[in-house]
C-alpha atoms as a PDB file:
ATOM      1  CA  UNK A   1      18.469 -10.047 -10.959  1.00  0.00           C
ATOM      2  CA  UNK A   2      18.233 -12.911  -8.430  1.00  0.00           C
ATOM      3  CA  UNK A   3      14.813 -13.680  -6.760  1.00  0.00           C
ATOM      4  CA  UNK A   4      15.018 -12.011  -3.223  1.00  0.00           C
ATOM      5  CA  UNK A   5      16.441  -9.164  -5.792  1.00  0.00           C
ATOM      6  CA  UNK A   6      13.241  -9.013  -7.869  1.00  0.00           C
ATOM      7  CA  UNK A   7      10.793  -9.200  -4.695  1.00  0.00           C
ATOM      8  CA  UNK A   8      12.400  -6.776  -2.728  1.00  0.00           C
ATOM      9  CA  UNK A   9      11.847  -4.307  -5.908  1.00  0.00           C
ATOM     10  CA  UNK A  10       7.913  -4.960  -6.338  1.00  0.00           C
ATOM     11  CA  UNK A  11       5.510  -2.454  -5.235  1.00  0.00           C
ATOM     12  CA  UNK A  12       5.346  -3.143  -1.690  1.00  0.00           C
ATOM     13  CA  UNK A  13       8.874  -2.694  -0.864  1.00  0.00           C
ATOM     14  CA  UNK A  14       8.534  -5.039   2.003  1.00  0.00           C
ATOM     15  CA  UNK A  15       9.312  -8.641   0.811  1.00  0.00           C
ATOM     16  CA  UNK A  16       6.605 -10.936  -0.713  1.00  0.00           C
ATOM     17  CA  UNK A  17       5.592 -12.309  -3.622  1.00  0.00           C
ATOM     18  CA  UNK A  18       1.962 -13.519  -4.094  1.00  0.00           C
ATOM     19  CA  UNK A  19       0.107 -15.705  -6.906  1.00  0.00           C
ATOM     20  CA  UNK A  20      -2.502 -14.345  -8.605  1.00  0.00           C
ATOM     21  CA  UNK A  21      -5.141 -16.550  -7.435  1.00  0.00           C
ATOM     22  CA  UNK A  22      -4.596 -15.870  -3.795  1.00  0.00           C
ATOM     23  CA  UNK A  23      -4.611 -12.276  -3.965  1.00  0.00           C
ATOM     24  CA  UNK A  24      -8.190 -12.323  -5.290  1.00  0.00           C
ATOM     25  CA  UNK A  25      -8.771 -14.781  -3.268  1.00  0.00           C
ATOM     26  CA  UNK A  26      -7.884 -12.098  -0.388  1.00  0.00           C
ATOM     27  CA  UNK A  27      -9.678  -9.351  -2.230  1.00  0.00           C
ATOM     28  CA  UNK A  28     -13.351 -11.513  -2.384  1.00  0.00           C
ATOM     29  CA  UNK A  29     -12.658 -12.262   1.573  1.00  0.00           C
ATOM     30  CA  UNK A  30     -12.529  -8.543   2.132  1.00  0.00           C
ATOM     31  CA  UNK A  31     -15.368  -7.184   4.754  1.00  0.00           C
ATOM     32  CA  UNK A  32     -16.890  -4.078   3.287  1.00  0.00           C
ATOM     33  CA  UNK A  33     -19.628  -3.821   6.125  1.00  0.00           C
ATOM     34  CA  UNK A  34     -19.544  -0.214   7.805  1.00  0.00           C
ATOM     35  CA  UNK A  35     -18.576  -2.169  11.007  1.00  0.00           C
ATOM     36  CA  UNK A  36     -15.390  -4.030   9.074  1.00  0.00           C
ATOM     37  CA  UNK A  37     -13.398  -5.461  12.591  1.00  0.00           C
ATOM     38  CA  UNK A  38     -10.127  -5.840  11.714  1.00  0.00           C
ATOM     39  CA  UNK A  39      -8.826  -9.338  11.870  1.00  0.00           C
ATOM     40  CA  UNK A  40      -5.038  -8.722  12.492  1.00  0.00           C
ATOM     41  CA  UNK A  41      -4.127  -5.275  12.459  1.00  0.00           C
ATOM     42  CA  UNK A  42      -4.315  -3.309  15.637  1.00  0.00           C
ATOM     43  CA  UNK A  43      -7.613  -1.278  15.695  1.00  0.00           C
ATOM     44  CA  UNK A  44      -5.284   1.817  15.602  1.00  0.00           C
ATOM     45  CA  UNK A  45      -3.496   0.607  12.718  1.00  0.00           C
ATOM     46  CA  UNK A  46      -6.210   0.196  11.172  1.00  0.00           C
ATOM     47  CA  UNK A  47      -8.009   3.268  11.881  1.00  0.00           C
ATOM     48  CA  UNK A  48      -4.901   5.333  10.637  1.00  0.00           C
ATOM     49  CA  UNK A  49      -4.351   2.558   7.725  1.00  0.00           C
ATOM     50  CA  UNK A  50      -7.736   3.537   6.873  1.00  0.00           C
ATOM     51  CA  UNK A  51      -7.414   7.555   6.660  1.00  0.00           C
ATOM     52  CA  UNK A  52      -3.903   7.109   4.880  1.00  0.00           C
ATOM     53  CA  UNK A  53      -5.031   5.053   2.142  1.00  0.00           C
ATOM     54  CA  UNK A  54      -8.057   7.512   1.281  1.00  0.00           C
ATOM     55  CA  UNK A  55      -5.369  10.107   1.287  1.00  0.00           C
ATOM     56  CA  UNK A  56      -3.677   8.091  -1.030  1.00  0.00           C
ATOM     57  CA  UNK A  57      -6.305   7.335  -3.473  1.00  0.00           C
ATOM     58  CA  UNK A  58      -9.800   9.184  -2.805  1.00  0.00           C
ATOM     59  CA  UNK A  59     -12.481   9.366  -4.500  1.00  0.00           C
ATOM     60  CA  UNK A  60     -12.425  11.504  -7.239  1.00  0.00           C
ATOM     61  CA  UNK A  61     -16.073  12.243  -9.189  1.00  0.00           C
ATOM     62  CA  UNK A  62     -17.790   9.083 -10.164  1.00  0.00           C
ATOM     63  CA  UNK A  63     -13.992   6.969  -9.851  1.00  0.00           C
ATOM     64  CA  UNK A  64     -14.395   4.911  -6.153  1.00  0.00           C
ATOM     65  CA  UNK A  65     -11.493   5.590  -3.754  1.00  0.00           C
ATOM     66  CA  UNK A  66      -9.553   3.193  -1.786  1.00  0.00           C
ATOM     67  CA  UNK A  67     -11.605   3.049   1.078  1.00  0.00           C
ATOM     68  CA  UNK A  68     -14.889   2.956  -0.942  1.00  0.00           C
ATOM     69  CA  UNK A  69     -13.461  -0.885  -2.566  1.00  0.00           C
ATOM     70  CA  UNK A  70     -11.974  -2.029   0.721  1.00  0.00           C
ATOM     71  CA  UNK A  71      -8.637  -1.262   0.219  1.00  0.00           C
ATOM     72  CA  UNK A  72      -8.153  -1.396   4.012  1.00  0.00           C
ATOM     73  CA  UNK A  73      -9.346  -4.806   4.399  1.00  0.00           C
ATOM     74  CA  UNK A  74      -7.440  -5.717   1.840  1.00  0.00           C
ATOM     75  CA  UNK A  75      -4.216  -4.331   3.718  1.00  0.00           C
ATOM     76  CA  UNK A  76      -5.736  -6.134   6.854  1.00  0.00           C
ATOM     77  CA  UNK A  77      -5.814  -9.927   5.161  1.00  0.00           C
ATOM     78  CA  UNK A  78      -2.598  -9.083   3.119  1.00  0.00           C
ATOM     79  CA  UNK A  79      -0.639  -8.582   6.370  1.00  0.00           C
ATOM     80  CA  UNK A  80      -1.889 -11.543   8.319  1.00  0.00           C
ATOM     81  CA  UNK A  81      -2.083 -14.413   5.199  1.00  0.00           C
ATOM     82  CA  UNK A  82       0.751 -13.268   2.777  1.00  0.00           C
ATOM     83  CA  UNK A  83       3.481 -11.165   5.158  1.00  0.00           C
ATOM     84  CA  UNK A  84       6.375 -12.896   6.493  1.00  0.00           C
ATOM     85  CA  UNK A  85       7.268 -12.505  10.058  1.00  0.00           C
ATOM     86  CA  UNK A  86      10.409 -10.014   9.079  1.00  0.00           C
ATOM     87  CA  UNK A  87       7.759  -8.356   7.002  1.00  0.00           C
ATOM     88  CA  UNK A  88       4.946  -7.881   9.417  1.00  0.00           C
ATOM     89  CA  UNK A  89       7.536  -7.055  12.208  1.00  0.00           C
ATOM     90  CA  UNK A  90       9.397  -4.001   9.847  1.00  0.00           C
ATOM     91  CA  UNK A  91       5.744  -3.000   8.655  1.00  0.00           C
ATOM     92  CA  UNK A  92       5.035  -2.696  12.357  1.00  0.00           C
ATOM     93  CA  UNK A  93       7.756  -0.845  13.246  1.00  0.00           C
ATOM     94  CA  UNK A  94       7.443   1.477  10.695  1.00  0.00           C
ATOM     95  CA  UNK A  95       3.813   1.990  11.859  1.00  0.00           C
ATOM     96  CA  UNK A  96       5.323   2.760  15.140  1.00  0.00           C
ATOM     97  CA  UNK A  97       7.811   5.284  13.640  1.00  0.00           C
ATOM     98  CA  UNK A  98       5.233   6.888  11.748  1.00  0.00           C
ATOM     99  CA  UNK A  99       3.330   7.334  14.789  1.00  0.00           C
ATOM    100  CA  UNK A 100       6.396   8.794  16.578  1.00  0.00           C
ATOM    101  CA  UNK A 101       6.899  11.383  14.065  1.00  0.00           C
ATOM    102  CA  UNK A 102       3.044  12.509  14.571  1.00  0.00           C
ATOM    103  CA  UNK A 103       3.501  12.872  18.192  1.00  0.00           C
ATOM    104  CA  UNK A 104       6.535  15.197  17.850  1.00  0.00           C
ATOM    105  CA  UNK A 105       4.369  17.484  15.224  1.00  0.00           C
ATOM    106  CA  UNK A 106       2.585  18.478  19.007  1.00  0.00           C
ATOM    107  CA  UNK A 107      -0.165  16.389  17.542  1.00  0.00           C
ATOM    108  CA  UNK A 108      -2.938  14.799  20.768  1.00  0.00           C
ATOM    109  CA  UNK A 109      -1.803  11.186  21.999  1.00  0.00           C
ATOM    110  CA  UNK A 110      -4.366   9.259  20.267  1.00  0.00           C
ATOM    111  CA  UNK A 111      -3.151   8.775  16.857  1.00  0.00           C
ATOM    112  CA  UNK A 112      -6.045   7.039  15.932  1.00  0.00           C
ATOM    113  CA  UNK A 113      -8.439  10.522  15.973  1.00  0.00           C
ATOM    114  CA  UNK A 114      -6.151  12.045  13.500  1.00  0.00           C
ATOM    115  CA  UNK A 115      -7.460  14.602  11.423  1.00  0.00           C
ATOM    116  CA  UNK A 116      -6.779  13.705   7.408  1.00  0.00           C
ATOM    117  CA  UNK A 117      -5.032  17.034   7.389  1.00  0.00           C
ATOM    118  CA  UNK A 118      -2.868  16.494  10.305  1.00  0.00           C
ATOM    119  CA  UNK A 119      -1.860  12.812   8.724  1.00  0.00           C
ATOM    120  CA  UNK A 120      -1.307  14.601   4.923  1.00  0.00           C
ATOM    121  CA  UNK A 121       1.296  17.295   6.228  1.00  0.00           C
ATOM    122  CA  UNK A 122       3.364  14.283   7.197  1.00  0.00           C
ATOM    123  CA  UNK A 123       3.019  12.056   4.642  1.00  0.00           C
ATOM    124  CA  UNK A 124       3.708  14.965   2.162  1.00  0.00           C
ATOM    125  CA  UNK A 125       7.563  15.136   2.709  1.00  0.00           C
ATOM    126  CA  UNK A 126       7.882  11.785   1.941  1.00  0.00           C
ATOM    127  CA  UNK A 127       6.135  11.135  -1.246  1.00  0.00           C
ATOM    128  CA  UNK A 128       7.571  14.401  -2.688  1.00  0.00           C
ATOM    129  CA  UNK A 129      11.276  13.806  -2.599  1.00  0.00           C
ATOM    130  CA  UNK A 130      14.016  15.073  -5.181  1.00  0.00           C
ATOM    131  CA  UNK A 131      15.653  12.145  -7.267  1.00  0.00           C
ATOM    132  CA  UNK A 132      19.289  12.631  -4.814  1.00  0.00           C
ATOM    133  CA  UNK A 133      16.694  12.086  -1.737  1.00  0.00           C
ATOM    134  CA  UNK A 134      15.426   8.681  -3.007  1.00  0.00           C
ATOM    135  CA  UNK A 135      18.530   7.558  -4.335  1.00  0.00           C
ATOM    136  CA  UNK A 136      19.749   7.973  -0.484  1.00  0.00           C
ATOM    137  CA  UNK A 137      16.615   6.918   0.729  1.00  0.00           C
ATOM    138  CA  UNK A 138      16.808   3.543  -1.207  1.00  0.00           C
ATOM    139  CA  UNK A 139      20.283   2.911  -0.006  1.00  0.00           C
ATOM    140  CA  UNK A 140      19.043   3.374   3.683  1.00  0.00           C
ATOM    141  CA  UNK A 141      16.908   0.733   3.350  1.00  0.00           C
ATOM    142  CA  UNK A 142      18.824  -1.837   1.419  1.00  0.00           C
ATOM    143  CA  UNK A 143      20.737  -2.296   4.767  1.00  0.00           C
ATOM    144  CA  UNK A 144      17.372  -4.132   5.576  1.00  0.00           C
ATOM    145  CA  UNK A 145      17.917  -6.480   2.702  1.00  0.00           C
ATOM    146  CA  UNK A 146      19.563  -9.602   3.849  1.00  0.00           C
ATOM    147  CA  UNK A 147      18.780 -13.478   4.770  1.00  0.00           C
ATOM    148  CA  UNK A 148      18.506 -12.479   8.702  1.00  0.00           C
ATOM    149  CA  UNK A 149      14.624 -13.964   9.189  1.00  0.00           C
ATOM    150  CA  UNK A 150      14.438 -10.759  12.113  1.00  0.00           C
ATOM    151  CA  UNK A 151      13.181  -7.608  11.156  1.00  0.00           C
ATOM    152  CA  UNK A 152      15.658  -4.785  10.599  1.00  0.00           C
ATOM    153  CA  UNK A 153      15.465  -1.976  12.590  1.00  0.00           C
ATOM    154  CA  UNK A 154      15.694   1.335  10.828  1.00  0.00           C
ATOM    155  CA  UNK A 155      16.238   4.562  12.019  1.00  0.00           C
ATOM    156  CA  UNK A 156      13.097   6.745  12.280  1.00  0.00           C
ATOM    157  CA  UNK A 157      12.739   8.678   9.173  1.00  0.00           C
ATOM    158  CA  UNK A 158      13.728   5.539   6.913  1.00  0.00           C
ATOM    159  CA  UNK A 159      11.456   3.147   9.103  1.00  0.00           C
ATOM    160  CA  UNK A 160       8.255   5.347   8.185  1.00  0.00           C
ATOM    161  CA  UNK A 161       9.429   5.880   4.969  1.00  0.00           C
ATOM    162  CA  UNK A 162       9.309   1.950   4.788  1.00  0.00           C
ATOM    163  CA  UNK A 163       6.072   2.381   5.820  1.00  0.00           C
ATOM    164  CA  UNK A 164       4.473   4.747   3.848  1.00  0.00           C
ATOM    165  CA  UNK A 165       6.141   3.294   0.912  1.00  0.00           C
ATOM    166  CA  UNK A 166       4.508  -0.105   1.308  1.00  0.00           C
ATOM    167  CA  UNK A 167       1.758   1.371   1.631  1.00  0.00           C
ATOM    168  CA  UNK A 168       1.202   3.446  -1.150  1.00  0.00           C
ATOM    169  CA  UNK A 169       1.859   0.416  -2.834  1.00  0.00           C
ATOM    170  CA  UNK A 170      -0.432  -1.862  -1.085  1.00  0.00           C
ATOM    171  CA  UNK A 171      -3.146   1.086  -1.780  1.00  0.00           C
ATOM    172  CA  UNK A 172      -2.591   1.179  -5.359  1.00  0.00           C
ATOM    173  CA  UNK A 173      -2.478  -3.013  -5.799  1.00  0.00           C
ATOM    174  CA  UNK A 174      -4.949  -3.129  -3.782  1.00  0.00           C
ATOM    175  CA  UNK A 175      -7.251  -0.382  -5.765  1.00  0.00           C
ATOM    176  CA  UNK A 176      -6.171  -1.476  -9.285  1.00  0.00           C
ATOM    177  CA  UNK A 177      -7.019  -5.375  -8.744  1.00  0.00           C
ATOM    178  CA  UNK A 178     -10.367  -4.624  -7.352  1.00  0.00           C
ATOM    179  CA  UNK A 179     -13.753  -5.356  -8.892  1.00  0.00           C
ATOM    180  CA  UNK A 180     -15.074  -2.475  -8.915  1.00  0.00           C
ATOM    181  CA  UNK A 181     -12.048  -0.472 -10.107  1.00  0.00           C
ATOM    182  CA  UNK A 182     -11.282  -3.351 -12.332  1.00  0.00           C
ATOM    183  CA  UNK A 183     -15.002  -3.948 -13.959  1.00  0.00           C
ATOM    184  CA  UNK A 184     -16.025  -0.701 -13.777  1.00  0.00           C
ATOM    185  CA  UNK A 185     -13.195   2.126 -13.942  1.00  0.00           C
ATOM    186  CA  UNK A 186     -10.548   0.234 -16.357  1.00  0.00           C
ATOM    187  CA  UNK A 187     -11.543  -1.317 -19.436  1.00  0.00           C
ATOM    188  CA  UNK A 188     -12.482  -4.831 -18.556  1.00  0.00           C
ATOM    189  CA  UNK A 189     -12.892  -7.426 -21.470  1.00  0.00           C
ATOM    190  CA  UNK A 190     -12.741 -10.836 -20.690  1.00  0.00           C
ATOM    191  CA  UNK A 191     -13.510 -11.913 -24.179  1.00  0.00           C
ATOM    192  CA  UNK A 192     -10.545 -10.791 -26.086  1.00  0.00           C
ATOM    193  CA  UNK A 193     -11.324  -9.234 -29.679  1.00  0.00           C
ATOM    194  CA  UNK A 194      -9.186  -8.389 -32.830  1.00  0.00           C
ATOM    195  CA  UNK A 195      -5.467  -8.409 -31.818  1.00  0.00           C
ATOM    196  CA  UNK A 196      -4.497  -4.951 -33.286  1.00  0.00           C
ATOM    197  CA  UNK A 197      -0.407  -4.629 -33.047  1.00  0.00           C
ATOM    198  CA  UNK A 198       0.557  -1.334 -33.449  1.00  0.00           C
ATOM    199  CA  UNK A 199      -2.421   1.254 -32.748  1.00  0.00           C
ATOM    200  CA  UNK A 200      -1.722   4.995 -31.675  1.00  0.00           C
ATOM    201  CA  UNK A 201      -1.289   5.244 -27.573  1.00  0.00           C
ATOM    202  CA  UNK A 202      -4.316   7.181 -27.687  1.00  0.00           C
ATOM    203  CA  UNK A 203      -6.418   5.275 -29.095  1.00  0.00           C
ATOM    204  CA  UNK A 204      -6.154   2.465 -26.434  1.00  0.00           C
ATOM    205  CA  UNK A 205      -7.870   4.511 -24.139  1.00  0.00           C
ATOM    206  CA  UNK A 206      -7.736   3.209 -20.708  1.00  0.00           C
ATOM    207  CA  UNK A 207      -5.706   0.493 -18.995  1.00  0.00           C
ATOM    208  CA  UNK A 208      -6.945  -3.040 -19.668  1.00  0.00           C
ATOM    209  CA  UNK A 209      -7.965  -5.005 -15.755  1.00  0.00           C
ATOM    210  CA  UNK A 210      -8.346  -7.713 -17.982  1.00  0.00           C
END
């Protein structure tokens, strides 16, 4: 698999590729006041951004959701330091088909007063798709894939599926590499112990942050 290959396939599924050190470097720049100002997405993306990725990843007993470890803020930096320009302008078009596909649910103008509910009924169809549906799906948008530097323009449906794709894995990235998740929710040892080769699955217990 040839490079543009292998970052087209990471989680994202927008184009990028990112060291290490500059993703937490992101992460500790994050804004988790209750008045977070977004710094480069629209205030509308990133009101919706912001419902979306707690339906995505919520809180769930004493495990933090994505909005509770600033997940959105996350998004927020990721999209103005690390996206290239075709990136940010097919992540922003998928926003804009996402927001098209609200409007024709009969749903009021302002997107950005969405009710979770109202956002989750059209998120659904997207996330639970048969295996002939994201086979179809994937070769939709591999039309995008190509050296052009301007973003491709989908049609609707594949444009917010784009969207919501990179999203969910911007959410999850974006959870996972987290402080909080990673100190506190996964096992976090950053003074390695006894290498132990072949142990049962189960008793490995949770994934290792570190």
């Amino acid at each position: 698999m040839d490079r543009r290959s292998a970052i087209k396939n990471i989680s994202m599924g927008v184009g990028y590729t990112l060291a290490a050190p500059t993703l937490m470097s992101i992460f500790q720049s994050c804004n988790k006041e209750p008045q977070w100002v977004p710094i480069y997405l629209t205030a509308e993306q990133a009101a919706v951004i912001t419902k979306l990725v707690d339906i995505i990843l919520p809180a769930n007993g004493d495990i933090p959701g994505a909005v509770a470890v600033g997940v959105p803020q996350f998004i927020d930096l990721f999209y103005g330091e690390v996206y290239a320009p075709k990136a940010k302008g097919e992540f922003d078009l998928g926003f804009q088909a996402f927001k098209t596909k609200f409007l024709a649910g009969g749903e009021p103008a302002d997107i950005s007063d969405a009710k979770p509910e109202a956002l989750e009924g059209i998120i659904k169809p997207y996330f639970n798709i048969t295996k002939e549906d994201r086979i179809a799906l994937q070769q939709k948008l591999a039309e995008g894939y190509s050296d052009s530097e301007e973003p491709y323009v989908y049609d609707t449906d594949t444009a917010a599926a784009n969207f919501l794709i990179g999203l969910r894995g911007a959410t999850i990235w974006g959870w996972r590499t987290s402080e909080q998740v990673g100190e506190n929710v996964l096992t976090y040892e950053p003074i390695p112990g006894v290498w132990q080769a072949c142990i049962p699955v189960e008793e490995v217990g949770r994934p290792y942050s570190l």
